[in-house]
Protein backbone atom coordinates (compact mmCIF):
# COMPACT_ATOMS: atom_id res chain seq x y z
CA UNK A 1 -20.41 18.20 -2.36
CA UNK A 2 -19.30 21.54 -1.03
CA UNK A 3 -21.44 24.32 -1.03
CA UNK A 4 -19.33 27.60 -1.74
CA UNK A 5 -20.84 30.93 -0.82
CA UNK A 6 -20.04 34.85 -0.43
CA UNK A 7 -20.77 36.29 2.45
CA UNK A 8 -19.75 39.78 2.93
CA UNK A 9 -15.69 39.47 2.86
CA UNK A 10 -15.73 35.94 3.57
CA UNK A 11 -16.43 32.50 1.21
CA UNK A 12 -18.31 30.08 4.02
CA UNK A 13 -18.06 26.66 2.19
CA UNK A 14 -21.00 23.95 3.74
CA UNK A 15 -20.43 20.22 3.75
CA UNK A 16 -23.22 19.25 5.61
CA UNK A 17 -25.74 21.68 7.82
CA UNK A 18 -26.74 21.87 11.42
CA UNK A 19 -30.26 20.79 11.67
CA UNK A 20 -32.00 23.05 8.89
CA UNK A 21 -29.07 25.82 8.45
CA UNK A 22 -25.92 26.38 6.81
CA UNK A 23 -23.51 27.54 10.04
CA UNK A 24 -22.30 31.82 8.69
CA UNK A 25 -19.74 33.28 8.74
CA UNK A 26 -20.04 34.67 12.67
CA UNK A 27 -19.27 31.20 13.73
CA UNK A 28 -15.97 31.09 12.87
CA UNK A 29 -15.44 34.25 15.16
CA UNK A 30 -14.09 33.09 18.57
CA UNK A 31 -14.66 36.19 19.99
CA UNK A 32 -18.70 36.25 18.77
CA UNK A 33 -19.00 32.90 20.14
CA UNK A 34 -17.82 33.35 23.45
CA UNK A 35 -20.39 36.35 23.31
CA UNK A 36 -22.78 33.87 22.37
CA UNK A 37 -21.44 32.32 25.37
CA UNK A 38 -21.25 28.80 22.92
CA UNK A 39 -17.87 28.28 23.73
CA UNK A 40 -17.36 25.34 26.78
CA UNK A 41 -13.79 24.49 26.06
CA UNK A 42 -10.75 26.01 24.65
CA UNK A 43 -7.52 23.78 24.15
CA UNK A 44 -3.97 25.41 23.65
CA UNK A 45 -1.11 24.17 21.57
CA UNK A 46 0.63 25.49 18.46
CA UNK A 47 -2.98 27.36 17.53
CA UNK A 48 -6.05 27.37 19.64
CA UNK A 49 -9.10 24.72 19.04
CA UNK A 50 -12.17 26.33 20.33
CA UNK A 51 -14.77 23.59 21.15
CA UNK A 52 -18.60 25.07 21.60
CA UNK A 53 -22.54 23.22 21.55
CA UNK A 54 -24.92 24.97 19.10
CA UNK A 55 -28.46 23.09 18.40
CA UNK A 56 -27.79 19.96 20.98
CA UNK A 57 -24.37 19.85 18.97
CA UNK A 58 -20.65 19.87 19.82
CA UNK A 59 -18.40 21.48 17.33
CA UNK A 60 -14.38 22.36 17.09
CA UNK A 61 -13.60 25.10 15.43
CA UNK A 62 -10.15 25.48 14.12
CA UNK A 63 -7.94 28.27 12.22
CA UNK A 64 -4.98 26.95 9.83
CA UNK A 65 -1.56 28.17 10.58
CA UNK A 66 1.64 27.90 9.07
CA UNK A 67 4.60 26.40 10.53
CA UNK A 68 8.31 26.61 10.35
CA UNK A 69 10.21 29.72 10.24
CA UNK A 70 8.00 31.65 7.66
CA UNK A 71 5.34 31.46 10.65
CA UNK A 72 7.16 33.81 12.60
CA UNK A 73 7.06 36.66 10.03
CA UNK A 74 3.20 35.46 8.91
CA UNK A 75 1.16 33.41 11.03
CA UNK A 76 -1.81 32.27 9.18
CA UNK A 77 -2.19 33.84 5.43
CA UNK A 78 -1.58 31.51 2.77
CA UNK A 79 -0.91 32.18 -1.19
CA UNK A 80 -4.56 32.14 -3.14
CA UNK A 81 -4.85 30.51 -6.62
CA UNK A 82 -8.78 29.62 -6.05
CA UNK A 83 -11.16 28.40 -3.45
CA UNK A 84 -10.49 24.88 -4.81
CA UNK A 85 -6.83 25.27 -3.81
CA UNK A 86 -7.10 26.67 0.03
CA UNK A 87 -5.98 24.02 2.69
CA UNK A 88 -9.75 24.11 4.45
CA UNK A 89 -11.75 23.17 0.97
CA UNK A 90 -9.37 20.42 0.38
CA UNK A 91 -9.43 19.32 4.19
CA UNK A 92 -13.36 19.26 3.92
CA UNK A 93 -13.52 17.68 0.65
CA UNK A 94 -11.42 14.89 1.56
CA UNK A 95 -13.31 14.39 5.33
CA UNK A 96 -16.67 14.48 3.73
CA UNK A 97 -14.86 11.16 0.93
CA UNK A 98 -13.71 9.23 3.59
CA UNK A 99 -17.06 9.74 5.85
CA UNK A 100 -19.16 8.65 3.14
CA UNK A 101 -16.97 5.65 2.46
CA UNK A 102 -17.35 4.61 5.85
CA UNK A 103 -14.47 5.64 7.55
CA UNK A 104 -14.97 6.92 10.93
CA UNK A 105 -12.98 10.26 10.84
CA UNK A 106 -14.61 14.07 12.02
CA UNK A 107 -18.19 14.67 10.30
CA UNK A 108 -16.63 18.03 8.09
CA UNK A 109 -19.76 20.58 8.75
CA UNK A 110 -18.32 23.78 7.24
CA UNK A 111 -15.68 26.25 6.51
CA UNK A 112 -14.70 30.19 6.02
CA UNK A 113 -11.99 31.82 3.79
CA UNK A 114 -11.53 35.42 3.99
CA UNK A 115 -9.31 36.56 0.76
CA UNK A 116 -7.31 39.75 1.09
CA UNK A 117 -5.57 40.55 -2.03
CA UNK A 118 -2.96 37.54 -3.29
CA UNK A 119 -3.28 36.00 0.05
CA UNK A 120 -6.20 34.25 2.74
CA UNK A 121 -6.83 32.97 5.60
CA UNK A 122 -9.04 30.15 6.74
CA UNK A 123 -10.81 28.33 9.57
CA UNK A 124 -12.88 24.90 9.87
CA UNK A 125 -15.64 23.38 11.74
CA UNK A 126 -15.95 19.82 12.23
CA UNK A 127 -18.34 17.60 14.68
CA UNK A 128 -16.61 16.69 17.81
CA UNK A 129 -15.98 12.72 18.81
CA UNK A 130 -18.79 12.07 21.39
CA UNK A 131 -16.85 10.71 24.78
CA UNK A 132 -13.69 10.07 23.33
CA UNK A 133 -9.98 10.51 23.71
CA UNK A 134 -6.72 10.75 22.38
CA UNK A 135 -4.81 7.24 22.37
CA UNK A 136 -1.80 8.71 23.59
CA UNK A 137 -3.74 10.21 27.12
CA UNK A 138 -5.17 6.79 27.35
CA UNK A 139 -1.56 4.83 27.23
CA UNK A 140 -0.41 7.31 29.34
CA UNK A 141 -2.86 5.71 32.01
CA UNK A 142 -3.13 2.05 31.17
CA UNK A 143 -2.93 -0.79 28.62
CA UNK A 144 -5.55 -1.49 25.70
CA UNK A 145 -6.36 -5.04 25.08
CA UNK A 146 -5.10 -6.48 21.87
CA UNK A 147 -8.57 -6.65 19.58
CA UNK A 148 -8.33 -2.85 20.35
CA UNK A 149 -4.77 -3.20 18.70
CA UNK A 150 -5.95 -4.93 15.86
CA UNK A 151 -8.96 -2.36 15.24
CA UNK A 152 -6.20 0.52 15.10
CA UNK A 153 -4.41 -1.51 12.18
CA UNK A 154 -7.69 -1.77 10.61
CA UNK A 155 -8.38 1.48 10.57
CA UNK A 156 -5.35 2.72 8.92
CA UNK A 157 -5.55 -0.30 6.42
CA UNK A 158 -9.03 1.45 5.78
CA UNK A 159 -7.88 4.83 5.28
CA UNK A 160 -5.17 3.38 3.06
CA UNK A 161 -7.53 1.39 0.68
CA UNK A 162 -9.52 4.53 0.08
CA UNK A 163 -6.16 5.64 -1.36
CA UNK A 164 -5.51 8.69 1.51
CA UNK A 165 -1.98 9.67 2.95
CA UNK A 166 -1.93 11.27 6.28
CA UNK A 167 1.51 12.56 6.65
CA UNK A 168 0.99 13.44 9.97
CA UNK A 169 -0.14 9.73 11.04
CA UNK A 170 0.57 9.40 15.18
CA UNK A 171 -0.51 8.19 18.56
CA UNK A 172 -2.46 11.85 18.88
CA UNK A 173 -4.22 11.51 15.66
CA UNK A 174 -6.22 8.90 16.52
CA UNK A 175 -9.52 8.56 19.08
CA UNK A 176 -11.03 5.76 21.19
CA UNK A 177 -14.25 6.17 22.15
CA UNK A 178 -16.42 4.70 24.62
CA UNK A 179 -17.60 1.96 22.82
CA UNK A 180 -13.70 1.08 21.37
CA UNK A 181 -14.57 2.61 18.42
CA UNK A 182 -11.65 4.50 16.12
CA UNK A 183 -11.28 7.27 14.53
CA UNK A 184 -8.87 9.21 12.89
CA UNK A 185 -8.25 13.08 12.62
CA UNK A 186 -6.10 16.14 11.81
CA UNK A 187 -5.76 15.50 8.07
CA UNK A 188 -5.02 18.76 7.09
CA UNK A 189 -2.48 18.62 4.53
CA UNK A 190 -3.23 15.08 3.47
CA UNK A 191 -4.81 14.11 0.61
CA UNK A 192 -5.03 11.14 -2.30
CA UNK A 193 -2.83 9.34 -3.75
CA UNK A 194 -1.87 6.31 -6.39
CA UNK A 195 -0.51 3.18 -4.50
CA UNK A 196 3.03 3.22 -3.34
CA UNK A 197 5.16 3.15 -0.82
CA UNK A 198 3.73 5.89 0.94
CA UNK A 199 1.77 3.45 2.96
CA UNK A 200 4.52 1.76 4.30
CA UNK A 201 5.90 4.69 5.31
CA UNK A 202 2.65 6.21 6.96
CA UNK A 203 3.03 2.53 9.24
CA UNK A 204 6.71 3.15 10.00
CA UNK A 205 6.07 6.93 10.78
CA UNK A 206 2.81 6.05 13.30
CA UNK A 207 5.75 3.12 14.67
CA UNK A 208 8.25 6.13 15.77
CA UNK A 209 5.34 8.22 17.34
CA UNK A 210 4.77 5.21 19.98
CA UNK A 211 8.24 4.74 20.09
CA UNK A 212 8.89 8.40 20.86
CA UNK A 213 6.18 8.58 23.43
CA UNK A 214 7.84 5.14 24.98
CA UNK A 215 11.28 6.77 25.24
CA UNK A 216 10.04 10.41 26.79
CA UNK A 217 7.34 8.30 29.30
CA UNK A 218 7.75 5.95 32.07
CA UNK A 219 5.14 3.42 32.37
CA UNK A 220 4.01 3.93 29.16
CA UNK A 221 1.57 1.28 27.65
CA UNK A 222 3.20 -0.18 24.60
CA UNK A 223 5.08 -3.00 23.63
CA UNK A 224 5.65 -5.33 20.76
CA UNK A 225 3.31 -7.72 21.67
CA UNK A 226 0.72 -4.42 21.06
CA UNK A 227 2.43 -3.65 17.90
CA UNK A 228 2.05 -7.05 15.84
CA UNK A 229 -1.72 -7.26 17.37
CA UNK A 230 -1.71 -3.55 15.12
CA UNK A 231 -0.04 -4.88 12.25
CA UNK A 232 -2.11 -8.25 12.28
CA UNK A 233 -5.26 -6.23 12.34
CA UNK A 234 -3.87 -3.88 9.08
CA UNK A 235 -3.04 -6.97 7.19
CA UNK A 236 -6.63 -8.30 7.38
CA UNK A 237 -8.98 -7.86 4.54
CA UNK A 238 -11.00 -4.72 5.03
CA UNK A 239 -14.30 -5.12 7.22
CA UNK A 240 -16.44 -2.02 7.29
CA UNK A 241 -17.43 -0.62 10.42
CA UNK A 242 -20.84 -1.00 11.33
């Protein structure tokens, strides 16, 4: 369940606290945390992820943007109907389904709206991956072994059984850790859905990623051997992770 509450101009919505407290709204402030001096990493891209420790925690904190060509006349404010209709409720609500059906994806911890008239803005929090990284930095380096192949399939077929699209399904979406343990992220945007072919697609869509990344880098570790090992692992019945 998602906690909703009103904090000054802000809504701070809590899926799940940090030790004995909800996280406020100052948290969610990238300048008050780096005067907090919280913040140890900050990565760059199309919007920054800010990645700070608070109470022998590691969180990243990210703000939504929109893309395309409206982004260049407004950046990050979105249309309000209700807090049950902004992009970081529905991101959190669907984390905190798929973490408590077993699926190893972000643990969502909490998230602020700020509503200015007909429009808001938003930010989330979610637990960083302990000692993991992207799949696509780690076949950029060297090969994974084919169980590892078949553990990838099996995690989409999971996240497909619980009935979740990620539209956005590719080779930087999805962490190894150290123990060759997967997890998916980035599902902002995606959500639930009947049974179709939508999950076919999500498959041929996570296909092109590899294949784009094979194309753009030498060396890169992929072949087709790797991919049936994937789709071998997707087609077996569902095992839970333990």
């Amino acid at each position: 369940m998602i906690k909703v509450e009103s904090e000054d101009q802000y809504y701070v919505l809590t899926a799940n606290k940090v030790g004995d407290r909800n996280l406020s709204a100052d948290f969610f402030d990238p300048t008050w945390l780096k005067q907090q001096n919280l913040i140890e990493q900050t990565k760059s891209g199309r919007g920054a992820v800010y990645f700070f420790s608070f109470n022998n925690r590691k969180f990243a904190l990210r703000h939504y943007l929109r893309g395309g060509l409206v982004a260049k006349i407004n950046k990050q404010r979105f249309r309000w109907k209700n807090i049950a209709n902004t992009r970081v409720y529905s991101e959190l609500l669907l984390l905190e389904y798929m973490h408590k059906n077993g699926l190893r994806v972000p643990t969502p911890i909490a998230g602020r709206v700020e509503k200015a008239g007909l429009t808001y803005s938003a930010a989330i929090i979610t637990e960083i991956i302990p000692h993991s990284n992207e799949l696509h930095q780690i076949l950029l380096q060297s090969p994974i072994d084919k169980a590892l192949w078949s553990a990838i399939g099996a995690s989409i077929k999971q996240m497909h059984n619980l009935n979740v699209c990620h539209d956005d399904i590719n080779v930087k979406n999805i962490l190894i850790d150290n123990k060759e343990q997967v997890f998916l992220i980035d599902f902002d945007k995606c959500m639930r859905k009947p049974d179709g072919n939508w999950k076919e697609k999500n498959i041929a869509r996570f296909r092109r990623s590899l294949d784009k990344q094979l194309t753009k880098h030498l060396g890169y570790a992929f072949n087709q051997d790797d991919w049936e090992a994937l789709v071998e692992g997707y087609s077996q019945p569902e095992l839970r992770p333990s």
